[in-house]
Each structure stands twice: as structure tokens, then as C-alpha cells.
Protein backbone atom coordinates (compact mmCIF):
# COMPACT_ATOMS: atom_id res chain seq x y z
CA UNK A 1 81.14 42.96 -50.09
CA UNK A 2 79.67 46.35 -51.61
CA UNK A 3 76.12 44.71 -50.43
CA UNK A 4 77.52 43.91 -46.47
CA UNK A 5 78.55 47.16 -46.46
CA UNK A 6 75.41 48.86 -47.60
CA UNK A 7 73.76 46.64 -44.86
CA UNK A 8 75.84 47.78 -42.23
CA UNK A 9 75.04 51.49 -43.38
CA UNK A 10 71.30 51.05 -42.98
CA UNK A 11 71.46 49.14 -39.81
CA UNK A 12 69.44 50.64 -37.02
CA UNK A 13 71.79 52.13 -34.08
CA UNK A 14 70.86 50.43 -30.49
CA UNK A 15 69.55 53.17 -27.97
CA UNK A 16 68.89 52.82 -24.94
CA UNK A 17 64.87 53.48 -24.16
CA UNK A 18 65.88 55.85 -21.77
CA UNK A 19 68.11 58.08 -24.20
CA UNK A 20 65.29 57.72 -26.58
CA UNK A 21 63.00 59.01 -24.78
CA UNK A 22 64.62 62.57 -23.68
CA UNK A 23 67.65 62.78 -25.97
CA UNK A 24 67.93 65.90 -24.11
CA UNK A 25 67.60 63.81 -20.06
CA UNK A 26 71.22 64.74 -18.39
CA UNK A 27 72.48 60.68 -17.87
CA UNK A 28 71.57 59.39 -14.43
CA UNK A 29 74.80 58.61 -12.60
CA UNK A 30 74.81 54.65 -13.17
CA UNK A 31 74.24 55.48 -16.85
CA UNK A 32 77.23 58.08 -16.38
CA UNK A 33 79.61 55.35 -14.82
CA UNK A 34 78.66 52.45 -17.96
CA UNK A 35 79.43 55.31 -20.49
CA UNK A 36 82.61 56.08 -18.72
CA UNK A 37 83.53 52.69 -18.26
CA UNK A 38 83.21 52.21 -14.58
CA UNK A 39 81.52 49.38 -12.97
CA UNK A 40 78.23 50.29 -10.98
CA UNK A 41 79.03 47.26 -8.35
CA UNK A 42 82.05 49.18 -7.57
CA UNK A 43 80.32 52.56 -6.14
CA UNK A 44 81.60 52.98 -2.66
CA UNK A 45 80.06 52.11 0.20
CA UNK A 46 77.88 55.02 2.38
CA UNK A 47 80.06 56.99 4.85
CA UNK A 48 78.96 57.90 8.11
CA UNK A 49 81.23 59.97 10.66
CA UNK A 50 79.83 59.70 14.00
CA UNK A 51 81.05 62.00 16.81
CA UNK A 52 80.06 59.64 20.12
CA UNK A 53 80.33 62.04 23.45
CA UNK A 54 82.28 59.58 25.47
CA UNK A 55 81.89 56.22 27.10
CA UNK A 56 80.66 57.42 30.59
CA UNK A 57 78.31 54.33 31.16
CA UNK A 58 77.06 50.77 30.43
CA UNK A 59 74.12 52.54 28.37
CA UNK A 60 76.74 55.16 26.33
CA UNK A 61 78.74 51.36 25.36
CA UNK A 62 75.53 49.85 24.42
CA UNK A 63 74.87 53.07 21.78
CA UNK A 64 78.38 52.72 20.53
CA UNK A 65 78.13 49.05 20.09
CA UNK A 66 74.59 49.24 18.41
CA UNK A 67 75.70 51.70 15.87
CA UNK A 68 79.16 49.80 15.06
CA UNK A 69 76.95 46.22 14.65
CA UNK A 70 74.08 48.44 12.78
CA UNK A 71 76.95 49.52 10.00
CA UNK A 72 78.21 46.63 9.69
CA UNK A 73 75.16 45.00 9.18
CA UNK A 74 74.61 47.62 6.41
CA UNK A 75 77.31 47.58 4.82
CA UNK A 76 78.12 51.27 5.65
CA UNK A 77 81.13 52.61 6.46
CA UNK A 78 81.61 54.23 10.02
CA UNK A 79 84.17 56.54 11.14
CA UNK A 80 83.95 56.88 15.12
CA UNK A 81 85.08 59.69 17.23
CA UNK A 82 84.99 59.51 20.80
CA UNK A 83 84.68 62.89 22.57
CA UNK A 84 84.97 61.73 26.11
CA UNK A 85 82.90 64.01 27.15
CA UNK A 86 84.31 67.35 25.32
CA UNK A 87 82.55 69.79 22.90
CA UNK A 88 85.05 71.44 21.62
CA UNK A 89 86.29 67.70 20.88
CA UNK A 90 83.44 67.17 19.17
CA UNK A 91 83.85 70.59 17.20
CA UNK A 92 87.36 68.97 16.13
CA UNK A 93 85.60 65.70 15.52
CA UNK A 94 82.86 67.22 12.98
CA UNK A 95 85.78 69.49 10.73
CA UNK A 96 87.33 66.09 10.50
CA UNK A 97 84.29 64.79 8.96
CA UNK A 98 83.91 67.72 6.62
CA UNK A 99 87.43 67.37 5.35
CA UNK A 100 87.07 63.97 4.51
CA UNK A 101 83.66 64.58 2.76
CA UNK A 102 81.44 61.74 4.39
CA UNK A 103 78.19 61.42 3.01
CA UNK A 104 76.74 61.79 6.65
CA UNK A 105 77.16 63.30 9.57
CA UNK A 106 76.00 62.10 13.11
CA UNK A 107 76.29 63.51 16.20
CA UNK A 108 75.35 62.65 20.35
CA UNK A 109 76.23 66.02 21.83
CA UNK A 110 77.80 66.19 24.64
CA UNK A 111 75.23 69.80 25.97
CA UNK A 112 72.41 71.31 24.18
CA UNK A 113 73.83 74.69 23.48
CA UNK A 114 76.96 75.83 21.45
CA UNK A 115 76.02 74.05 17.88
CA UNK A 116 75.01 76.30 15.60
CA UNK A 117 78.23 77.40 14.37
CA UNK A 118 79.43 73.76 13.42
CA UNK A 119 76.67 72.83 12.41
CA UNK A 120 76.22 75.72 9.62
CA UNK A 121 79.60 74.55 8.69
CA UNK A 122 78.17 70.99 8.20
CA UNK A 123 75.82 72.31 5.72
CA UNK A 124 77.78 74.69 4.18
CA UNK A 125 80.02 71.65 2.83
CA UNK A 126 76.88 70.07 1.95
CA UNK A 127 76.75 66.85 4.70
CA UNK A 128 73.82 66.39 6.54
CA UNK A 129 73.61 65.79 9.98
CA UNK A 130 71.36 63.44 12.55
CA UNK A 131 71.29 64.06 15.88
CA UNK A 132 71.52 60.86 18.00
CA UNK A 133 70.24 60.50 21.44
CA UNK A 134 70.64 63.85 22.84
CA UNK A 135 69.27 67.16 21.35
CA UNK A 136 70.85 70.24 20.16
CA UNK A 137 68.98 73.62 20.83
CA UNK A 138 69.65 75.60 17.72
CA UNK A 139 67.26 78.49 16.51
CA UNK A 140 67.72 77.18 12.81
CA UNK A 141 66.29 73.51 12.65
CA UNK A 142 67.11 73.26 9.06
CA UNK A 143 70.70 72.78 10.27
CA UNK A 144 70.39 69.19 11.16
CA UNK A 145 67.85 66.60 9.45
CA UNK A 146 66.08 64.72 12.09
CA UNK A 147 66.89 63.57 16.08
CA UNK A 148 66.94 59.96 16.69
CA UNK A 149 66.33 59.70 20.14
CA UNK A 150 64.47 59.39 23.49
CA UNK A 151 61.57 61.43 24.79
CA UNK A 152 63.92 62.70 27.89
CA UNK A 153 60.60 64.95 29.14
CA UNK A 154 58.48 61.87 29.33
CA UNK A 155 61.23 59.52 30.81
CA UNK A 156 60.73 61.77 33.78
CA UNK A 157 57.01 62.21 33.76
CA UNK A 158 57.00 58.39 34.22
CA UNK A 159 59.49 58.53 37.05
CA UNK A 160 56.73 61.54 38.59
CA UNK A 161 53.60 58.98 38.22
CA UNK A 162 55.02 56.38 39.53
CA UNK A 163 56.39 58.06 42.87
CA UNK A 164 52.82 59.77 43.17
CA UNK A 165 51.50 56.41 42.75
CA UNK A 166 53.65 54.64 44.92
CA UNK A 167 53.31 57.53 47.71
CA UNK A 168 49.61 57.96 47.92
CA UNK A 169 48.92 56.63 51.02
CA UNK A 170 52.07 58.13 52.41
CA UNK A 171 51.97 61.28 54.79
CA UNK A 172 53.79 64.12 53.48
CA UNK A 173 56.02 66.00 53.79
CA UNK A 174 58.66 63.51 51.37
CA UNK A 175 61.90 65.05 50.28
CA UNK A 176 63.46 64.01 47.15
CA UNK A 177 66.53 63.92 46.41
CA UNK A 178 68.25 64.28 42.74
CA UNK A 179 71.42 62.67 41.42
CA UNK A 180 71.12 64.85 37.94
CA UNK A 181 73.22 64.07 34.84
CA UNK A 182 76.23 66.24 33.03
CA UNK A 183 75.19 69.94 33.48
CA UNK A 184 73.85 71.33 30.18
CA UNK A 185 72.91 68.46 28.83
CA UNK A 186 69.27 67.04 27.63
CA UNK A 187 68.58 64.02 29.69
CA UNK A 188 69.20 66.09 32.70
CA UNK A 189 67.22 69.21 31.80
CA UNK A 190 64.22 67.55 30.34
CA UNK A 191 64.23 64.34 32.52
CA UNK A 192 64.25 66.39 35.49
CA UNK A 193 61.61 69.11 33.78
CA UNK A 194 59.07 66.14 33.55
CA UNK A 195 59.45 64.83 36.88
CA UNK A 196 58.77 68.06 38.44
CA UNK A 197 55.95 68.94 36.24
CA UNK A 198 54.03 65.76 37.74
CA UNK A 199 55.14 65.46 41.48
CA UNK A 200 53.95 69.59 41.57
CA UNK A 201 50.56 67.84 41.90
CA UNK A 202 51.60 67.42 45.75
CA UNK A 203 52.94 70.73 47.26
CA UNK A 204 53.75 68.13 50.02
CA UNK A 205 56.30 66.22 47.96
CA UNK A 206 59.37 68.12 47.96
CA UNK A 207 62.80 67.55 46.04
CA UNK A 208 65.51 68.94 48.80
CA UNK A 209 68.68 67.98 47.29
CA UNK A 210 69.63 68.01 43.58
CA UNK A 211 73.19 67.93 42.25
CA UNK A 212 74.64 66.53 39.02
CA UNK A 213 76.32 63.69 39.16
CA UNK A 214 77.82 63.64 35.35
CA UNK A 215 76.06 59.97 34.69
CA UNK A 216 78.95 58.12 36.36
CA UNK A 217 78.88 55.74 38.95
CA UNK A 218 81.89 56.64 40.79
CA UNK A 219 80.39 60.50 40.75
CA UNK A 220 76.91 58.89 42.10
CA UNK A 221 78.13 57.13 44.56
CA UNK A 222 80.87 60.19 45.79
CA UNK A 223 77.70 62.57 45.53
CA UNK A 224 74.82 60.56 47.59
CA UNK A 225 77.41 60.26 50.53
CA UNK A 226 77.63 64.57 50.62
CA UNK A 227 73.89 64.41 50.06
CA UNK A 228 73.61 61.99 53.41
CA UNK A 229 75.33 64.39 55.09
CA UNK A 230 72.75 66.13 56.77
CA UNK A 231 70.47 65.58 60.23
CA UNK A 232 68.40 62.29 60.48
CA UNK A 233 65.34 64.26 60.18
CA UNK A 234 65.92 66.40 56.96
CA UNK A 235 67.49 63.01 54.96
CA UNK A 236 65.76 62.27 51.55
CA UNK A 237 62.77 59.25 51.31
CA UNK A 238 63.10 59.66 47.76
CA UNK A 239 66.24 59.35 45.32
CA UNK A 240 65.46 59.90 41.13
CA UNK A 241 68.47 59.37 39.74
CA UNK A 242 68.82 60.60 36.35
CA UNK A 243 70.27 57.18 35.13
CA UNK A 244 71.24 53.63 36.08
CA UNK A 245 74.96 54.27 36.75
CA UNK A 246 74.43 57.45 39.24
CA UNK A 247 71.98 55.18 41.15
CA UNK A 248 74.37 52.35 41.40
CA UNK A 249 76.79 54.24 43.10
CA UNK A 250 74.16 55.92 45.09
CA UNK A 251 73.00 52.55 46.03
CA UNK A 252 76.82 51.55 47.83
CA UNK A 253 76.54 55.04 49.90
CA UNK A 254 73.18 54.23 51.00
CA UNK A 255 74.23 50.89 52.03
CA UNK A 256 77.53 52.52 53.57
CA UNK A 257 75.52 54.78 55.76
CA UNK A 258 73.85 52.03 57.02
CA UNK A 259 70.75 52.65 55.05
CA UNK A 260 68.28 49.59 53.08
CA UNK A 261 68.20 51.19 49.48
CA UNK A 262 64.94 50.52 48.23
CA UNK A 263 62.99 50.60 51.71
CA UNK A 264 64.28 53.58 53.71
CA UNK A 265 65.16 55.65 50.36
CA UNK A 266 62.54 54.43 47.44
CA UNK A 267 65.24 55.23 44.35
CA UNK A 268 64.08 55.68 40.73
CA UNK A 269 66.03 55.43 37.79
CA UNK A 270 66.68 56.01 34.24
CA UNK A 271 68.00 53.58 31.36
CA UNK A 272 66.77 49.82 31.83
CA UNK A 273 70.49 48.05 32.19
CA UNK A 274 71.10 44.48 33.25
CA UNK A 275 72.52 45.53 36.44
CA UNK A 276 69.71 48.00 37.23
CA UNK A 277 67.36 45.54 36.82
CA UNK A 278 69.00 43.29 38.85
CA UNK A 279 69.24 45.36 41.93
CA UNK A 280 65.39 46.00 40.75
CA UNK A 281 65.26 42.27 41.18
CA UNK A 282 65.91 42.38 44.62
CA UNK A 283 64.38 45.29 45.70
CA UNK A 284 67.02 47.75 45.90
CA UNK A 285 65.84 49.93 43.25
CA UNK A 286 62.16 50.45 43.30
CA UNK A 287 61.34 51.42 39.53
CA UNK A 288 63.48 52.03 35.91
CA UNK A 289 62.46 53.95 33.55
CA UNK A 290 63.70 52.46 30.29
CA UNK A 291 65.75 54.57 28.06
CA UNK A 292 67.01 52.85 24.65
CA UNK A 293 70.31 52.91 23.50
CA UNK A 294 69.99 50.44 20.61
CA UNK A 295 69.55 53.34 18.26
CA UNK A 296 71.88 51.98 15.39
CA UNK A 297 69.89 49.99 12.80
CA UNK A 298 67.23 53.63 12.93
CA UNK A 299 70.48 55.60 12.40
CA UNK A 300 71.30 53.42 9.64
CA UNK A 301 68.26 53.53 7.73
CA UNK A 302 67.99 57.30 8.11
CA UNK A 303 71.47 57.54 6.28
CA UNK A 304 70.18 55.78 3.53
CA UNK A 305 66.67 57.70 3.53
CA UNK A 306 68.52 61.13 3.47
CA UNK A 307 71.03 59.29 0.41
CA UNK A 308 68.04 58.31 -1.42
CA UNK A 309 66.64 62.16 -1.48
CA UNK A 310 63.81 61.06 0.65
CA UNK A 311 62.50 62.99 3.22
CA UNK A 312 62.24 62.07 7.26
CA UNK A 313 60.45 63.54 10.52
CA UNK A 314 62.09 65.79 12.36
CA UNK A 315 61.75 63.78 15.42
CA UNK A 316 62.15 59.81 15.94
CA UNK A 317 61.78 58.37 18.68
CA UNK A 318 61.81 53.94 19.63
CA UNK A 319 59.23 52.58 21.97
CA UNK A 320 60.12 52.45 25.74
CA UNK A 321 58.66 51.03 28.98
CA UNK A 322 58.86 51.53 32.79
CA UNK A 323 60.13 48.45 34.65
CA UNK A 324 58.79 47.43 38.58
CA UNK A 325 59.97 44.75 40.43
CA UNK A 326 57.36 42.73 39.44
CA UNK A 327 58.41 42.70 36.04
CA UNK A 328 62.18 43.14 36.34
CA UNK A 329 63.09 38.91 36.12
CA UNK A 330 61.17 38.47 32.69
CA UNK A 331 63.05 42.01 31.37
CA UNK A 332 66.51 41.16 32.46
CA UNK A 333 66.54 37.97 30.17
CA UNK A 334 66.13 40.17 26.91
CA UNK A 335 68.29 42.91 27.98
CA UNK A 336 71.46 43.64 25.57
CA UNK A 337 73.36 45.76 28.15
């Protein structure tokens, strides 16, 4: 016995080669939950609050949807606020977030301007944020990571060559007319800043009528029939509509007035949707401009990037295309909205 014991004295202790190494190393955290008894498999799943601005369109569903599959997919868990197109709701939304200490924060805002105050509390709690889809104009960048998102400017520029394309063999002058989007907001500023800054070219080509619209197709359609309102001889040849649900409903007035949408108004769009490229189909839309909304699985991965300490570009933006008619038949069979 006095021998086993002796034995057991001299026995060499079992470290780990880690602790070995650095006696001194702080203990990573999965060596912190072993030595304090908790299971690594049970670490909790990523958070992600995500302030959505509304549900205004068949494009704002398709984002929604995308980054509900996307989390699931991920196995990340997603808290959802839907702003319905309110800041200050989104304000509320964000504190929410804070208070219940999500590991992420991501946000579609509603405007551009406004953010820098929530978003300093954001990173005064320590959460970073993404910006999805739309942009924020803040002075200090450092207050959100990175914006996943669509190049609104060139949307717009495509819309331009296209129409200068399309038109140049037609006589000027050609008024345009412009259904924009919510006031304030980044698809309408920038989509509308690069269609101007390419149909300048022609100081014959001339946009006559702009109004916003708010991205609705019930405010489309209720804003083309004021903008028809005018003599025969000053009507628009040209309608850009700043997405697929303003030129919809722009689509019934034109019809209502007796008008063939696509031949006596040429109508450009924004988005890419099933139903837009239907009516492209058939020649009552003349061009889309496809904006992408299935922006979930990059969200996703960017979560887990800024989790893992690693760092991302400030901008990210997914490949898009411009549909004609020619083309329209082929992309409606892959669309997901």
C-alpha cells in the first residue's frame, strides 16, 4: 500500500498543451465553459434583431422572407420588427434590441438621415450594426459595420442608357415623367440622381413631372392619373418609375385614360418582380432594372464574420441585371418574387 501510494505521489499531472504552453494564457472561453462545467454544444445560438421598414411591396416581402429562410438556414436566431414605414418606430425597434443584448444589430431604414443618435447608442452597448438595403447618411461611418445592399445610383444610370438607347432615333423634345419612391429615402435619391446624370447627355430629353409615389401601387396608380392630368400636348412619352409596384399602378391609369402602356408612354422600372416581368412579357413595360432583395444568406454570413472578430468591406453589394422584353420569358421562370 505504502508503495501505491508513493506511485500515486510521483505520478505526472495531465495538462492540457495549451495550459502548458502559457501557464500565464487567460483560458479561451470553450476552455472556460469545460472548467466550469458547462457543455460547449450548449452555447446559444447567434442573435440577430432586425428592424424591417415595413411591407410596402412584393420586393420589401421578398427581403423579409429571404432573411427569415437565411436564419433559419443558419441556425441563427432572428428577432423581427416591422416599422411599417416609421423611424421613430424603428428608433423604438433598435432600444429593444439593446435591452435584450443581441449579438447583432440590422437595420433597412426607412430615410437616410436621422441615425446617428441611435446608432451611437448601438455601439455604446457594444452591438454592431449592418445596414441592409437602404443606406444611412451618418458623418461617423464607424457607427455601423458594413451596408449590404444595392448600388441605387447605378440602378438608375441603367434606366438613363437604356432610354437614350431606346430614343436615339427619336425627335426630341421627350418629357419624362417620375413616379419617385418614399421622400428621404435612398432608392429614390440615388436612383433618380443616376438617371439624370445620363439622360443630361440630351438637353432635348426632359423629365416634366416627378412626384413620389411612396413605392406603393395603390399611390402609383392614384399619382399617374394627377400626372395625366394635363393638355394632350404637354403629356409624358416617358414614365421611370422608381420601382415595380409604382409602375403597376401607373400601368391601370395609363390604361384608364385610354392610353397603350408600353407604346404611347415607354415606362421603366426598378426591382425585377414576377409581375413586372410579366407585363414586360407583353410589352407593357418596356425595361426593369433588377434590384435584389434576396439579401439574407449575405446578412447571415456577415453576422457570423463580425462574431468571429473578422473584418468586412464597408460596402457589399450582389450582382444585378437589366431585363428587356426579349429576355423577360427566360427571367420570369427563376424569379423568387
Amino acid at each position: 500500500m505504502v508503495l501505491l501510494l508513493l506511485q500515486g505521489c510521483n505520478a505526472t499531472p495531465s495538462v492540457s498543451p495549451a495550459a502548458s504552453a502559457d501557464p500565464d494564457r487567460p483560458p479561451s472561453i470553450q476552455e472556460w465553459r469545460r472548467t466550469s462545467g458547462e457543455d460547449v454544444r450548449a452555447e446559444k445560438p447567434l442573435v440577430i434583431g432586425f428592424s424591417q421598414l415595413g411591407s410596402e411591396s412584393a420586393w420589401r416581402m421578398a427581403n423579409t422572407a429571404s432573411v427569415r429562410e437565411a436564419a433559419k438556414e443558419s441556425g441563427i436566431s432572428l428577432l423581427l420588427e416591422n416599422a411599417e414605414q416609421s423611424q421613430p418606430k424603428q428608433f423604438e425597434a433598435v432600444r429593444e434590441f439593446i435591452r435584450r443584448k443581441v449579438d447583432v444589430i440590422a437595420i433597412a431604414p426607412v430615410v437616410e438621415s436621422g441615425w446617428s443618435g441611435i446608432l451611437q447608442e448601438a455601439k455604446l452597448a457594444g452591438i454592431p450594426v449592418v445596414i441592409l438595403d437602404r443606406s444611412v447618411n451618418v458623418e461617423d461611418t464607424s457607427l455601423f459595420v458594413t451596408t449590404i445592399g444595392s448600388d441605387f445610383y447605378e440602378e438608375g444610370v441603367k434606366a438613363g442608357k437604356y432610354l437614350l438607347d431606346r430614343m436615339q432615333n427619336q425627335a426630341g423634345p421627350i418629357r419624362i415623367a417620375e413616379l419617385q419612391g418614399t421622400a428621404g429615402s435612398s432608392p429614390s435619391i440615388q436612383r433618380g440622381e443616376g438617371f439624370r446624370s445620363v439622360v443630361k447627355a440630351r438637353t432635348d430629353m426632359v423629365i416634366t413631372q416627378s412626384a413620389p409615389a411612396d413605392f406603393t401601387e395603390n399611390k402609383g396608380k392614384e399619382v399617374m392619373q394627377e400626372l395625366l392630368q394635363v393638355p394632350v400636348e404637354e403629356r409624358p412619352q416617358v414614365l421611370f418609375a422608381h420601382n415595380d409596384d409604382m409602375a403597376i399602378g401607373a400601368i391601370e391609369a395609363i390604361k384608364e385614360a385610354g392610353l397603350r402602356p408600353g407604346k404611347d408612354i415607354v415606362i421603366l422600372s426598378v426591382d425585377g418582380s414576377r409581375s413586372a416581368l410579366q407585363l414586360l412579357n407583353d410589352g407593357e413595360l418596356n425595361a426593369v432594372v433588377e434590384c435584389n432583395p434576396l439579401l439574407g444568406p449575405l446578412l447571415m454570413q456577415a453576422a457570423k464574420e463580425i462574431m468571429a472578430g473578422r473584418s468586412l468591406p464597408k460596402r457589399m453589394i450582389p450582382p444585378e441585371d437589366i431585363f428587356t422584353q426579349e429576355r423577360a420569358e427566360h427571367a420570369i421562370q427563376n424569379r423568387k418574387f
